[in-house]
N, C-alpha and C. Protein backbone atom coordinates (compact mmCIF):
# COMPACT_ATOMS: atom_id res chain seq x y z
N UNK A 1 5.31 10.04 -3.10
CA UNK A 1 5.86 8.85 -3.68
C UNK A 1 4.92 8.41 -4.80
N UNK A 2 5.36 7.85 -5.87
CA UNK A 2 4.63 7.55 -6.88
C UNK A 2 5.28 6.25 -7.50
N UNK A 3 4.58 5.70 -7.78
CA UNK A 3 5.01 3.52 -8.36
C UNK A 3 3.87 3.15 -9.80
N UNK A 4 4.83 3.33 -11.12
CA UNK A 4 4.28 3.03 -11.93
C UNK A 4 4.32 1.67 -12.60
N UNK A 5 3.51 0.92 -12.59
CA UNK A 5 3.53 -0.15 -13.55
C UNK A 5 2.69 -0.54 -14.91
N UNK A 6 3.24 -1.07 -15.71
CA UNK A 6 2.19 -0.87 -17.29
C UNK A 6 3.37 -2.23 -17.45
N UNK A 7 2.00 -3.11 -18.24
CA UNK A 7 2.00 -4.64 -18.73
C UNK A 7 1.89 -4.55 -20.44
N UNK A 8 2.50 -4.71 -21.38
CA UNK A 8 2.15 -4.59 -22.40
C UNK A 8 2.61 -6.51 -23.10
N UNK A 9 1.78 -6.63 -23.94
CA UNK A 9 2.08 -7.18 -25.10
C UNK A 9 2.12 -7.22 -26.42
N UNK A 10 2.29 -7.84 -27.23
CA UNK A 10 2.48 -7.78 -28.77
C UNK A 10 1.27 -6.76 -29.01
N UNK A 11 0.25 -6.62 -28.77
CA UNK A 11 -1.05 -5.58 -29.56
C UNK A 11 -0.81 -4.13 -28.47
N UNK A 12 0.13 -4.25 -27.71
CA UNK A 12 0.82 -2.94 -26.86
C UNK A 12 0.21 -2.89 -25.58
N UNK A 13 0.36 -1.51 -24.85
CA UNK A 13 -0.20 -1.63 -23.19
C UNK A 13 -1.54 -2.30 -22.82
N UNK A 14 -1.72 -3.47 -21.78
CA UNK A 14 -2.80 -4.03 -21.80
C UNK A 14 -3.52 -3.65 -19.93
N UNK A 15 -2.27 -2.96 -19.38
CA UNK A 15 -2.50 -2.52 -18.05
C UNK A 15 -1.42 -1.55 -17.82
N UNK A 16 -1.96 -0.71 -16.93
CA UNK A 16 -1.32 0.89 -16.67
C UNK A 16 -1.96 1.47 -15.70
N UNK A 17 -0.80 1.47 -14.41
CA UNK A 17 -1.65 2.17 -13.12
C UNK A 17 -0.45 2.54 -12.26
N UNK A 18 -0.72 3.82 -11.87
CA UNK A 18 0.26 4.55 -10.88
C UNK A 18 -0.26 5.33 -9.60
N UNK A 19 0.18 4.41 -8.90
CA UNK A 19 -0.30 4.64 -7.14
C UNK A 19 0.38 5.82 -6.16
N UNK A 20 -0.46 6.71 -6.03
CA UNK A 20 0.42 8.13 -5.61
C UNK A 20 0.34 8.41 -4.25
N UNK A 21 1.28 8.83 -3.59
CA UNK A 21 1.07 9.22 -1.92
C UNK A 21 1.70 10.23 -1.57
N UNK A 22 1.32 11.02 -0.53
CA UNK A 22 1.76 12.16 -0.20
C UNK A 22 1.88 12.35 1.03
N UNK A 23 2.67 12.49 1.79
CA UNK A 23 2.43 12.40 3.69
C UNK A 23 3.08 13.85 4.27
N UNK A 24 3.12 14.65 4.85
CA UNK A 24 4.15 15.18 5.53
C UNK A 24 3.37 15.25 7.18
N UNK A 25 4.57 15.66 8.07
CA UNK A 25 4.32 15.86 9.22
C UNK A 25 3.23 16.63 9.67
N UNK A 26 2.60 16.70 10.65
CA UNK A 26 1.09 17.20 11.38
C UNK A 26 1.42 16.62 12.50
N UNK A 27 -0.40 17.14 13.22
CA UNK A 27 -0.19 17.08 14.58
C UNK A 27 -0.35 15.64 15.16
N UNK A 28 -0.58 14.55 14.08
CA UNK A 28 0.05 13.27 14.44
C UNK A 28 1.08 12.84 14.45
N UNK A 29 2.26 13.94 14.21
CA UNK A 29 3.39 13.25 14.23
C UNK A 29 4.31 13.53 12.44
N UNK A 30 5.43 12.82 12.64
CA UNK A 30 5.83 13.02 11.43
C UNK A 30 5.56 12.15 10.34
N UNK A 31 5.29 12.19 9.22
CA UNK A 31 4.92 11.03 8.16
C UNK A 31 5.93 10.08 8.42
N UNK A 32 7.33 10.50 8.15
CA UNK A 32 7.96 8.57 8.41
C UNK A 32 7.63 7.87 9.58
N UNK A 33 6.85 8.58 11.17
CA UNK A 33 6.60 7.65 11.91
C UNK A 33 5.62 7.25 11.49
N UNK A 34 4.90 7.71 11.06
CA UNK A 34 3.32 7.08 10.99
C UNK A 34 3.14 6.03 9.90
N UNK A 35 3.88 6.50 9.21
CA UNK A 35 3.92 5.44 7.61
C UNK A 35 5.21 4.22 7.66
N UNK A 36 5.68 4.23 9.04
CA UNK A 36 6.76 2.78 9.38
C UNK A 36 5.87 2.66 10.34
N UNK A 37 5.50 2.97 11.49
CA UNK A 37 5.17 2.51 12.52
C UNK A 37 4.36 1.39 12.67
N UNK A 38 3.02 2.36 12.06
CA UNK A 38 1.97 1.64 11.58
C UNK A 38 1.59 0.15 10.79
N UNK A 39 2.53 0.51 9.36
CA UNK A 39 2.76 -0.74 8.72
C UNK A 39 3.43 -1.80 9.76
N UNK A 40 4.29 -1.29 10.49
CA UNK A 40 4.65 -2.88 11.37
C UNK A 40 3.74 -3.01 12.17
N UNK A 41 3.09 -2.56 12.77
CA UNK A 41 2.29 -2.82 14.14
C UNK A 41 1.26 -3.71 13.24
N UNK A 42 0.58 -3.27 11.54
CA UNK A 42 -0.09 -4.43 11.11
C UNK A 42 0.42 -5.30 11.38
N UNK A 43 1.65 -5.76 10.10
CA UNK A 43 2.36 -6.99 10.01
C UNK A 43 2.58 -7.76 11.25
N UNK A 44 2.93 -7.15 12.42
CA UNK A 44 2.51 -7.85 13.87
C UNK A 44 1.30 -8.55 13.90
N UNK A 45 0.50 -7.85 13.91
CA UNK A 45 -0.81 -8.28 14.40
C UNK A 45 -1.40 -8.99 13.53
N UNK A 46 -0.73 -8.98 11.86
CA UNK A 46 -1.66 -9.71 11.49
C UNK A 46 -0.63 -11.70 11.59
N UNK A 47 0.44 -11.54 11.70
CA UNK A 47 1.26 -12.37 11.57
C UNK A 47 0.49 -13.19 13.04
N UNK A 48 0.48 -12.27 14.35
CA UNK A 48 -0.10 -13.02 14.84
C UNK A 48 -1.00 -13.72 15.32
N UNK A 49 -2.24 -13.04 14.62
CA UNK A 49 -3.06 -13.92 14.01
C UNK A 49 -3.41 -14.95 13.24
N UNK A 50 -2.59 -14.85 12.55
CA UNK A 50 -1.99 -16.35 11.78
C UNK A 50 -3.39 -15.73 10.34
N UNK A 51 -3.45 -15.00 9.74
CA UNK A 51 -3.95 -14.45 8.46
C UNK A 51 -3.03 -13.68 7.68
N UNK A 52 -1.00 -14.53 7.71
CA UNK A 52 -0.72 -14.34 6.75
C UNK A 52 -0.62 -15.35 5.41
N UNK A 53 -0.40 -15.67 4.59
CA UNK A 53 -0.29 -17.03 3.76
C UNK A 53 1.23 -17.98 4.23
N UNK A 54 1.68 -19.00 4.11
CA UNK A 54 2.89 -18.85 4.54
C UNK A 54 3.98 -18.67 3.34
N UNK A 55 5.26 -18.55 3.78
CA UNK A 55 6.46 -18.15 2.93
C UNK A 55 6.78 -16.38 3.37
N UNK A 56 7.66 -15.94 2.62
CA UNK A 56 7.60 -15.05 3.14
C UNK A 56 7.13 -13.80 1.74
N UNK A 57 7.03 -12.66 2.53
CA UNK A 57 6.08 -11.95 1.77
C UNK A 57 6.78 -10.23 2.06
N UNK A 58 6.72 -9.67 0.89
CA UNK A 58 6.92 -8.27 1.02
C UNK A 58 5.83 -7.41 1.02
N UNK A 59 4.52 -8.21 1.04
CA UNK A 59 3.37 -6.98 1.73
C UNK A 59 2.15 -8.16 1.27
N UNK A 60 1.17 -7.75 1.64
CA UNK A 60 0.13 -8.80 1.88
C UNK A 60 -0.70 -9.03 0.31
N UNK A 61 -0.78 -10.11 0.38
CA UNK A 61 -1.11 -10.26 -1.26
C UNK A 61 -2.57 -10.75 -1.42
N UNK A 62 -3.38 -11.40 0.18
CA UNK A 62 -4.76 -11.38 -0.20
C UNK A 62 -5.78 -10.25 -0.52
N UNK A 63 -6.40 -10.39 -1.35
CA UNK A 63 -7.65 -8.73 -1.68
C UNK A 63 -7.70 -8.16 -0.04
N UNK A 64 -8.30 -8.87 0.64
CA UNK A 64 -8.92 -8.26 1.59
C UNK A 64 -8.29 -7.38 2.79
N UNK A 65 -7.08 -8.52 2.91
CA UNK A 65 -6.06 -8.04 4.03
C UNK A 65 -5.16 -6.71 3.31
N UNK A 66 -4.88 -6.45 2.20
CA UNK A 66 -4.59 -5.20 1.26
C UNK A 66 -5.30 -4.41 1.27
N UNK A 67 -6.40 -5.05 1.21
CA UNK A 67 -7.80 -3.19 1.43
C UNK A 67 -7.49 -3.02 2.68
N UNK A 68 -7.61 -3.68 3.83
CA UNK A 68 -7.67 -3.50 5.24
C UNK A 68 -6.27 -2.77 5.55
N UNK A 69 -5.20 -3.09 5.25
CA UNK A 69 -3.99 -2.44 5.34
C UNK A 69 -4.01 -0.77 4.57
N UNK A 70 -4.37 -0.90 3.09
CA UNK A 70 -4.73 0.31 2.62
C UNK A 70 -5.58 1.54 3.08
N UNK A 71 -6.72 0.57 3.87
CA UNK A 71 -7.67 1.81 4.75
C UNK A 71 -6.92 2.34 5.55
N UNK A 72 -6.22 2.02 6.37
CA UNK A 72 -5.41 2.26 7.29
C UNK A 72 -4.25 3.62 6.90
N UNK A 73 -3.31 2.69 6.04
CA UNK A 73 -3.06 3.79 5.48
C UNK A 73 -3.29 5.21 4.83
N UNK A 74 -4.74 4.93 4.05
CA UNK A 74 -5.14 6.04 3.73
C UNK A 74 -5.77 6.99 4.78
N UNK A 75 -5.78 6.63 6.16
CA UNK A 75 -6.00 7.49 7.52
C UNK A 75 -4.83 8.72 7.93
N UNK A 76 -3.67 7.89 7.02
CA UNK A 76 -2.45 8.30 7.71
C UNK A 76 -1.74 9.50 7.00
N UNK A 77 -2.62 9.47 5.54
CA UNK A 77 -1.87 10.57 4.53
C UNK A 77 -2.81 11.50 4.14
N UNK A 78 -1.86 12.38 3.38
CA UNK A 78 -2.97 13.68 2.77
C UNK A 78 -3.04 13.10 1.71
N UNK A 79 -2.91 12.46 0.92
CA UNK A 79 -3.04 12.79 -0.68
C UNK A 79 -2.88 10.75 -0.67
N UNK A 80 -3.42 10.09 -1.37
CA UNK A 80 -3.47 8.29 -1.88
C UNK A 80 -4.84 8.61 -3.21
N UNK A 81 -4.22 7.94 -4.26
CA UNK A 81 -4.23 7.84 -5.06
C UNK A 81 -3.98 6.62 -6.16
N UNK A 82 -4.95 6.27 -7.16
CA UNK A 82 -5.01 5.29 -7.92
C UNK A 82 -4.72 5.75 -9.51
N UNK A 83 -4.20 6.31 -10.24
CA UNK A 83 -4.47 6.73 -11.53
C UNK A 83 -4.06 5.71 -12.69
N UNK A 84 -5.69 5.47 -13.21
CA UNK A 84 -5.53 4.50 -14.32
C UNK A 84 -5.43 5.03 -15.44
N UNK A 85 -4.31 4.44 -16.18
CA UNK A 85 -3.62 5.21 -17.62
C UNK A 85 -4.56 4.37 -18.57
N UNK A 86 -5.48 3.43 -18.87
CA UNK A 86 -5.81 2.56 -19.80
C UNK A 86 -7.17 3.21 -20.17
């Protein structure tokens, strides 16, 4: 899976970054369990902890709780990736 975004204004691109992932099945299982499962069992745990912001949210938007979710994830795949175009 790959998610590109680039910000430009009048003097042209001022941000450019595409986040890459790669999962397939192993002896943990198959990548779509591990890469749904997981993400909810956070969002559980962190919801009930009460360290989400309130409103509602399509993935966690503080720095920290995003790295912490991201480590995680990056346990779960072969291949995560940051590539900065700028």
């Amino acid at each position: 899976m790959c998610v590109s975004l680039s910000a430009s204004d009048s003097s042209g691109v001022v941000w450019h970054k595409t986040h890459v992932m790669d999962a397939w099945g192993d002896a943990r299982g198959s990548a779509m369990a591990r890469l749904v499962s997981v993400p909810v069992a956070l969002a559980v745990e962190t919801a009930l902890a009460g360290d989400f912001s309130p409103g509602v949210q399509a993935a966690p938007s503080e720095p920290k709780l995003r790295q912490r979710w991201m480590g995680e994830i990056a346990q779960l795949v072969q291949h995560l990736a940051v590539i900065d175009h700028s």
